[in-house]
PDB file of N, CA and C in Angstrom:
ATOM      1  N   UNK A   1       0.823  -1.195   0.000  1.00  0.00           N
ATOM      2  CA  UNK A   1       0.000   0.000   0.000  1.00  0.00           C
ATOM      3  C   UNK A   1       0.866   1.257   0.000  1.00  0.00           C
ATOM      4  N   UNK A   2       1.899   1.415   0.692  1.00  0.00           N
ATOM      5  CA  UNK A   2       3.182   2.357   0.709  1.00  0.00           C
ATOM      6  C   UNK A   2       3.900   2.526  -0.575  1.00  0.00           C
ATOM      7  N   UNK A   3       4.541   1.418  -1.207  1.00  0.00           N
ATOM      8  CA  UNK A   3       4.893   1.834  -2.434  1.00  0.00           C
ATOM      9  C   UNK A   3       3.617   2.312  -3.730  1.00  0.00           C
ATOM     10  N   UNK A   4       2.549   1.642  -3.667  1.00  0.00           N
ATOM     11  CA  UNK A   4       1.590   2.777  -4.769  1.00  0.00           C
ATOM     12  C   UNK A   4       1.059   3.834  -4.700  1.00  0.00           C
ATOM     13  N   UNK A   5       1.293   4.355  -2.957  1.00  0.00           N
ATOM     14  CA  UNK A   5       0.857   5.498  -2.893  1.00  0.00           C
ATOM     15  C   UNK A   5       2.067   6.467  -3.169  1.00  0.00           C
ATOM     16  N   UNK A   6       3.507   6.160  -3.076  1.00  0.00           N
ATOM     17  CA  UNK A   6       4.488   6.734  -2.973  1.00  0.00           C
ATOM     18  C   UNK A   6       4.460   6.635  -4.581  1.00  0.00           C
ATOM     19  N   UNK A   7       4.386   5.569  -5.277  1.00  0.00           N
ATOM     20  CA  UNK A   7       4.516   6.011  -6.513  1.00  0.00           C
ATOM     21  C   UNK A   7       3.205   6.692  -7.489  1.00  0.00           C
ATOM     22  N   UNK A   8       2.060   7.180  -7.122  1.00  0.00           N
ATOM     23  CA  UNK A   8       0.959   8.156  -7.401  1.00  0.00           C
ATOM     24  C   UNK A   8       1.626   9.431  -7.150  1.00  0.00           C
ATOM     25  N   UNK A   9       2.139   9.326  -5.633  1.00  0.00           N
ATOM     26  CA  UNK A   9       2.545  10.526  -5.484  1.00  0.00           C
ATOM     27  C   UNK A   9       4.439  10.944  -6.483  1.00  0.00           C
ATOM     28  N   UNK A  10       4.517  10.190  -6.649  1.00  0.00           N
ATOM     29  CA  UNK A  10       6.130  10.499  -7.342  1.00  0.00           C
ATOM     30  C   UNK A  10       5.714  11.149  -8.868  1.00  0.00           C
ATOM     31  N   UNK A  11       4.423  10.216  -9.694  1.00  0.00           N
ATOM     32  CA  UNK A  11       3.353  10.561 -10.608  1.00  0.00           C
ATOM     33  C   UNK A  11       3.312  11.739 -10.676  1.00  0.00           C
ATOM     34  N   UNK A  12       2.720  12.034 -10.089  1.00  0.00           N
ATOM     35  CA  UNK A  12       1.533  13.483  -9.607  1.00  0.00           C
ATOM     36  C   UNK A  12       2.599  14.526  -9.806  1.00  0.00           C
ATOM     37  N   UNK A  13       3.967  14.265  -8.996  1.00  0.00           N
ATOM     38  CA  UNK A  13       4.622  15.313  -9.131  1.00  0.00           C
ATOM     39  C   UNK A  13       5.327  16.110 -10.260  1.00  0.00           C
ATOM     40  N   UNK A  14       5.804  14.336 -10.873  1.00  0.00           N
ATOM     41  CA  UNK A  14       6.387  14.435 -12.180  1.00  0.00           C
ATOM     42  C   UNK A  14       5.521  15.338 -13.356  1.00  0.00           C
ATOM     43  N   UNK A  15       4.106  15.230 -13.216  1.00  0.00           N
ATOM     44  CA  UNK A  15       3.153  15.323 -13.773  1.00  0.00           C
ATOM     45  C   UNK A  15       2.960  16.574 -14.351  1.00  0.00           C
ATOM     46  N   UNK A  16       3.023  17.590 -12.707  1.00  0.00           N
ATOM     47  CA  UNK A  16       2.856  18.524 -12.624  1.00  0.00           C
ATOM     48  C   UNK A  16       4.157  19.404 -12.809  1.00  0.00           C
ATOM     49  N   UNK A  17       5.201  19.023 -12.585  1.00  0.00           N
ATOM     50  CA  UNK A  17       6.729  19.965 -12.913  1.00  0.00           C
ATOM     51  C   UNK A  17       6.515  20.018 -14.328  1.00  0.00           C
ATOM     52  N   UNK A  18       5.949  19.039 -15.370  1.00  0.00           N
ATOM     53  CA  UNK A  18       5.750  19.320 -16.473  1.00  0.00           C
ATOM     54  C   UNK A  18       5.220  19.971 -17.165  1.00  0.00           C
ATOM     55  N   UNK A  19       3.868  20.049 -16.630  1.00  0.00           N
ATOM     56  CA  UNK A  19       3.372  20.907 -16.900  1.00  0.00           C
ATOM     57  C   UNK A  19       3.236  22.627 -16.415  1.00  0.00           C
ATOM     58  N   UNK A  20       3.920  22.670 -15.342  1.00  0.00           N
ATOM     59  CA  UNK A  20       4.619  23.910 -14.829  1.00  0.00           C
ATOM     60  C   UNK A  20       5.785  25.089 -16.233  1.00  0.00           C
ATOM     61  N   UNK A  21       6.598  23.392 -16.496  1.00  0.00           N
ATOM     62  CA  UNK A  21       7.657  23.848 -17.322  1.00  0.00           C
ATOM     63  C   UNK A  21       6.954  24.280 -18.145  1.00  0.00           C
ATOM     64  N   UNK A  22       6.435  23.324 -19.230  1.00  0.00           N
ATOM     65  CA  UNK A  22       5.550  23.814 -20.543  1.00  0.00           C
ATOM     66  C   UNK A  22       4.577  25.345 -20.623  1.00  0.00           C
ATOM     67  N   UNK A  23       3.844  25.484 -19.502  1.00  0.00           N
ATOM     68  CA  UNK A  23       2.961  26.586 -19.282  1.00  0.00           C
ATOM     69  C   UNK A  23       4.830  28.001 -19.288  1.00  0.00           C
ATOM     70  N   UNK A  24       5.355  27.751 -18.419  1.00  0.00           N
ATOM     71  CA  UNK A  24       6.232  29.188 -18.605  1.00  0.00           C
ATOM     72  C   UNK A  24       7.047  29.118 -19.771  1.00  0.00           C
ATOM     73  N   UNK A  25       7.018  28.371 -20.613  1.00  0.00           N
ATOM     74  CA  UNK A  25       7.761  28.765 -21.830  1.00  0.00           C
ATOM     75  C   UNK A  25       7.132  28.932 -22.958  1.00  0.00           C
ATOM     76  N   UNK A  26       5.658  29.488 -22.765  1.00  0.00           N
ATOM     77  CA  UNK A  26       4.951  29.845 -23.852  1.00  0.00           C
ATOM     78  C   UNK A  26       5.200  31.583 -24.076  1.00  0.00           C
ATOM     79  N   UNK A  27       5.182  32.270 -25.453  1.00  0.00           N
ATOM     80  CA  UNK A  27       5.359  33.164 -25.415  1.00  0.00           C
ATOM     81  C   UNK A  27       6.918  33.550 -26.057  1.00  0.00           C
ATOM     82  N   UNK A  28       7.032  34.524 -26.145  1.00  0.00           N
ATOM     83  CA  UNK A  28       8.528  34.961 -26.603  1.00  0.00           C
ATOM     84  C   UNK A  28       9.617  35.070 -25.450  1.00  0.00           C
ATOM     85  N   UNK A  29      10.959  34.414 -25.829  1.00  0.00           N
ATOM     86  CA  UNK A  29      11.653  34.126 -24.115  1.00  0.00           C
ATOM     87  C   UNK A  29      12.929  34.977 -24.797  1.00  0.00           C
ATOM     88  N   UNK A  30      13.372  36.088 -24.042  1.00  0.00           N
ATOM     89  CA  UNK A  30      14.458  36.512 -25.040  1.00  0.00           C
ATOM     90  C   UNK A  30      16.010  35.768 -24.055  1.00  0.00           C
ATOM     91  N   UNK A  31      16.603  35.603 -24.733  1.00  0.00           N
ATOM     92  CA  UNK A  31      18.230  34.978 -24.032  1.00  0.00           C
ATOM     93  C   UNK A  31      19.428  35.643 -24.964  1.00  0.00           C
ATOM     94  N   UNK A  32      20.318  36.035 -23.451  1.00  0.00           N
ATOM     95  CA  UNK A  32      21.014  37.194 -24.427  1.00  0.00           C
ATOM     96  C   UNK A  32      22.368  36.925 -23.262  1.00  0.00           C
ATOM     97  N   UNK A  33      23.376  36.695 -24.422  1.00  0.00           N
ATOM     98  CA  UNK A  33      24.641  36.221 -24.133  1.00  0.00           C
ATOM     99  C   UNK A  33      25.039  36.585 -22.907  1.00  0.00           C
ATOM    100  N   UNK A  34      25.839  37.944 -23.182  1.00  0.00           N
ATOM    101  CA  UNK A  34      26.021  38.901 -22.829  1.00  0.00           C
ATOM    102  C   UNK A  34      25.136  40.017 -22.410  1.00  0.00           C
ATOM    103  N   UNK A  35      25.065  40.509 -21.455  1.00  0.00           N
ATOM    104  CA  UNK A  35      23.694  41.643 -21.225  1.00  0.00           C
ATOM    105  C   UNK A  35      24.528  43.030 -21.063  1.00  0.00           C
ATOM    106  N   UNK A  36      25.642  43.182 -20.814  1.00  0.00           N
ATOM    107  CA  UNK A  36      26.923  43.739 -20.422  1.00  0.00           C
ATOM    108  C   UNK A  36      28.164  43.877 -21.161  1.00  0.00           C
ATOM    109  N   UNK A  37      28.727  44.984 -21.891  1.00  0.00           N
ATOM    110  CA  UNK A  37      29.783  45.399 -22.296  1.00  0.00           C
ATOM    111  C   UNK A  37      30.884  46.219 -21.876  1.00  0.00           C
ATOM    112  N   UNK A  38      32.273  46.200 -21.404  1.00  0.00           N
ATOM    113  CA  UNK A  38      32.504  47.601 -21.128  1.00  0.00           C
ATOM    114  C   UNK A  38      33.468  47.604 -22.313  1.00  0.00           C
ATOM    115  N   UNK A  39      33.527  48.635 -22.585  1.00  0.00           N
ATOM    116  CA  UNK A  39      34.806  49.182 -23.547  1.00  0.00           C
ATOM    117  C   UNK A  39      35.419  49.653 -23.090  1.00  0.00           C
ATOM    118  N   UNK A  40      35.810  49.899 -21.677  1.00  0.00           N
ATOM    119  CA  UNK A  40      37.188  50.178 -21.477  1.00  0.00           C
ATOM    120  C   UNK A  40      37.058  52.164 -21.725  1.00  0.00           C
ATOM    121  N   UNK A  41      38.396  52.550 -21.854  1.00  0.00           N
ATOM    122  CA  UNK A  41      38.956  53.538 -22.404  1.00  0.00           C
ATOM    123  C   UNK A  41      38.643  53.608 -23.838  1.00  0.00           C
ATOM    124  N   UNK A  42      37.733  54.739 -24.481  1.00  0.00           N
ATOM    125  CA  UNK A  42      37.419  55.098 -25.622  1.00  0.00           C
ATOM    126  C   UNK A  42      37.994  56.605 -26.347  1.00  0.00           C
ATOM    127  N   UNK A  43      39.149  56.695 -26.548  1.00  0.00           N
ATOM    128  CA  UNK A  43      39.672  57.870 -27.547  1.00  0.00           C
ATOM    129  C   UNK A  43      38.119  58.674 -27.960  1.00  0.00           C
ATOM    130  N   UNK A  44      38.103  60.050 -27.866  1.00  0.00           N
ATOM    131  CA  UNK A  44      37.401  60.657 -28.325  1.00  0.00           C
ATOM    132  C   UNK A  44      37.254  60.783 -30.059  1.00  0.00           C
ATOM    133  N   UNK A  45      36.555  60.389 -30.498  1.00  0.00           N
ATOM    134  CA  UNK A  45      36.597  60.164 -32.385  1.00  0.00           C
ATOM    135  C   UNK A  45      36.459  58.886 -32.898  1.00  0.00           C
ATOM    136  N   UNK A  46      36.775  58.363 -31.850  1.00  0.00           N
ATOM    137  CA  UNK A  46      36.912  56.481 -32.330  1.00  0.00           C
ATOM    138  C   UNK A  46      35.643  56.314 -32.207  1.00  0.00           C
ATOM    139  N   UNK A  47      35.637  55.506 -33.396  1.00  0.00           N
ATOM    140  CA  UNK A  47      34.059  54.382 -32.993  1.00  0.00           C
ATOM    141  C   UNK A  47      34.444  52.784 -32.666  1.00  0.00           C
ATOM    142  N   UNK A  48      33.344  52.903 -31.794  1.00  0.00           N
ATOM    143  CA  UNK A  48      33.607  51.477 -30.668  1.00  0.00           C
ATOM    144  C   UNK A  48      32.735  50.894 -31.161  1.00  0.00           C
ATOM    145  N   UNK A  49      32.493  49.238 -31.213  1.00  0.00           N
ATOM    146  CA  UNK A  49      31.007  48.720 -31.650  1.00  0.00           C
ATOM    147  C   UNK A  49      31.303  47.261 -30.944  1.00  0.00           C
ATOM    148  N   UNK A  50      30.046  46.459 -30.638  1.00  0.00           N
ATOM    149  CA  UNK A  50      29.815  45.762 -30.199  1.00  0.00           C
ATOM    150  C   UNK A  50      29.145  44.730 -30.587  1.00  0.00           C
ATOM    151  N   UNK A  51      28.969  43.340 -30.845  1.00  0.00           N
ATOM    152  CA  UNK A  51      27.878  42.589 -31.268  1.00  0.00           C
ATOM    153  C   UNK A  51      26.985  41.795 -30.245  1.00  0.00           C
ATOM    154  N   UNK A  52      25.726  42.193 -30.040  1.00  0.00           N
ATOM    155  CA  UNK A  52      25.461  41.383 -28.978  1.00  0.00           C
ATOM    156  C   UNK A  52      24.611  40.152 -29.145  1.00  0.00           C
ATOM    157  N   UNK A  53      24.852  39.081 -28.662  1.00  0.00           N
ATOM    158  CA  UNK A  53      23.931  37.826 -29.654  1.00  0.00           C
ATOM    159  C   UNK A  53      22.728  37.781 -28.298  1.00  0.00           C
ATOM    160  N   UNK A  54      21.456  37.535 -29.771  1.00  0.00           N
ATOM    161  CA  UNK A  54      20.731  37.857 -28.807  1.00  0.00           C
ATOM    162  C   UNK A  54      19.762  36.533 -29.000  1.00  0.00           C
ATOM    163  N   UNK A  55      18.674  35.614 -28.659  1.00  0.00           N
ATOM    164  CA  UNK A  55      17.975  34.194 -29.279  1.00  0.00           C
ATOM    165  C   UNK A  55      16.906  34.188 -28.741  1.00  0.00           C
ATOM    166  N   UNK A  56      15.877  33.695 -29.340  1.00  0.00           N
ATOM    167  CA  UNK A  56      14.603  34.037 -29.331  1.00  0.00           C
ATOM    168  C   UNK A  56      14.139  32.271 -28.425  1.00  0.00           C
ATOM    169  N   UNK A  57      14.001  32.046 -26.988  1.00  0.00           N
ATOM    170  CA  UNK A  57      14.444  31.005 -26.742  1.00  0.00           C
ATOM    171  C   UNK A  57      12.424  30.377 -26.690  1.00  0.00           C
ATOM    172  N   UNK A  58      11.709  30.835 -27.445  1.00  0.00           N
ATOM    173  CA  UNK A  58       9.973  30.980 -27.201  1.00  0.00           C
ATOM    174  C   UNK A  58       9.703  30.263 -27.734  1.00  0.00           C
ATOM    175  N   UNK A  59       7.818  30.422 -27.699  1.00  0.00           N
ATOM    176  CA  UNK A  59       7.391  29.792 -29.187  1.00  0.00           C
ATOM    177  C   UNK A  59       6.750  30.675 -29.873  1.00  0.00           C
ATOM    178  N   UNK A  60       6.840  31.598 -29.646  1.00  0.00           N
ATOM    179  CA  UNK A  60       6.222  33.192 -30.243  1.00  0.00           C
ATOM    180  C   UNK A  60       7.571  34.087 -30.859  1.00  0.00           C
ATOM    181  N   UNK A  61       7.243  35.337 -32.196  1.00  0.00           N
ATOM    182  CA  UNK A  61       8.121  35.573 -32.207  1.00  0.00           C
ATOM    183  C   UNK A  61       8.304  36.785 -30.939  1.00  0.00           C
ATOM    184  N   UNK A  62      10.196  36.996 -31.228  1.00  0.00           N
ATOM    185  CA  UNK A  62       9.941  38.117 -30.186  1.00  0.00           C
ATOM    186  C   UNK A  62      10.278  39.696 -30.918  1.00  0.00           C
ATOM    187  N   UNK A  63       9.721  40.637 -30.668  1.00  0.00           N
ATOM    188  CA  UNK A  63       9.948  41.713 -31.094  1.00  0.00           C
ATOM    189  C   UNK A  63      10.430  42.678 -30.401  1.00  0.00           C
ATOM    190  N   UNK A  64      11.669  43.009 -30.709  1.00  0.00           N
ATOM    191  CA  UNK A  64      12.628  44.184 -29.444  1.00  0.00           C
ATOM    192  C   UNK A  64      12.269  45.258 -30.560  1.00  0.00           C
ATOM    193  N   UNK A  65      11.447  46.133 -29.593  1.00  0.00           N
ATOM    194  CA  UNK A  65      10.873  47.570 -30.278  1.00  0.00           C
ATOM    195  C   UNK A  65      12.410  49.041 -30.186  1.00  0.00           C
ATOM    196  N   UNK A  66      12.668  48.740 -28.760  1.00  0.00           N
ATOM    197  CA  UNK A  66      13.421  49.595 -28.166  1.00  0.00           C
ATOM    198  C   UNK A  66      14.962  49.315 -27.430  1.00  0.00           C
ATOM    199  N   UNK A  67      15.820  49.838 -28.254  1.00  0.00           N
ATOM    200  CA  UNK A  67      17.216  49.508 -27.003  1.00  0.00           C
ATOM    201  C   UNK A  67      17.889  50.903 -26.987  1.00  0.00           C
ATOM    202  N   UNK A  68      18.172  50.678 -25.359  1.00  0.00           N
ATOM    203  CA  UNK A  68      18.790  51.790 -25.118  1.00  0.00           C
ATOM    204  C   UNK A  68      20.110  51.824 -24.471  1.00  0.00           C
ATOM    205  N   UNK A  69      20.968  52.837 -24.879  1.00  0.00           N
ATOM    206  CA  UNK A  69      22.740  52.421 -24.340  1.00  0.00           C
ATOM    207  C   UNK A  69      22.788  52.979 -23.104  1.00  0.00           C
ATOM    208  N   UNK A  70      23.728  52.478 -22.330  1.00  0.00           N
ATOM    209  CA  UNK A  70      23.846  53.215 -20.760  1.00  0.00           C
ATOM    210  C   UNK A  70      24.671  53.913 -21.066  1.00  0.00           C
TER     211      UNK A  70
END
């Protein structure tokens, strides 16, 4: 009686982490390498540039309307 209730309950749990997972990864998930750059020392005139990789980790697309530099 101990092991089928222990394994309903091992069930149940498994059950539900799954469906936990699945429910928060609906939607657009953005994942981004790097979130953070410094450049250091920048000469006045120089141009500095950066690439930042950025992955759409969803099931929706994602749309970045706005970025802004610190």
């Amino acid at each position: 009686m101990k092991k089928s209730f222990l394994l309903i309950v091992a069930l149940t749990s498994l059950f539900l982490a799954g469906s936990l997972q699945a429910q928060q990864r609906k939607g657009p998930i953005i994942e981004i390498k790097d979130e953070k750059f410094d450049f250091g020392k920048v000469v006045q005139g120089t141009q500095a540039a950066h690439v930042f990789e950025i992955r759409n980790a969803g099931t929706e697309p994602l749309i970045i309307e706005q970025v802004k530099p610190s």
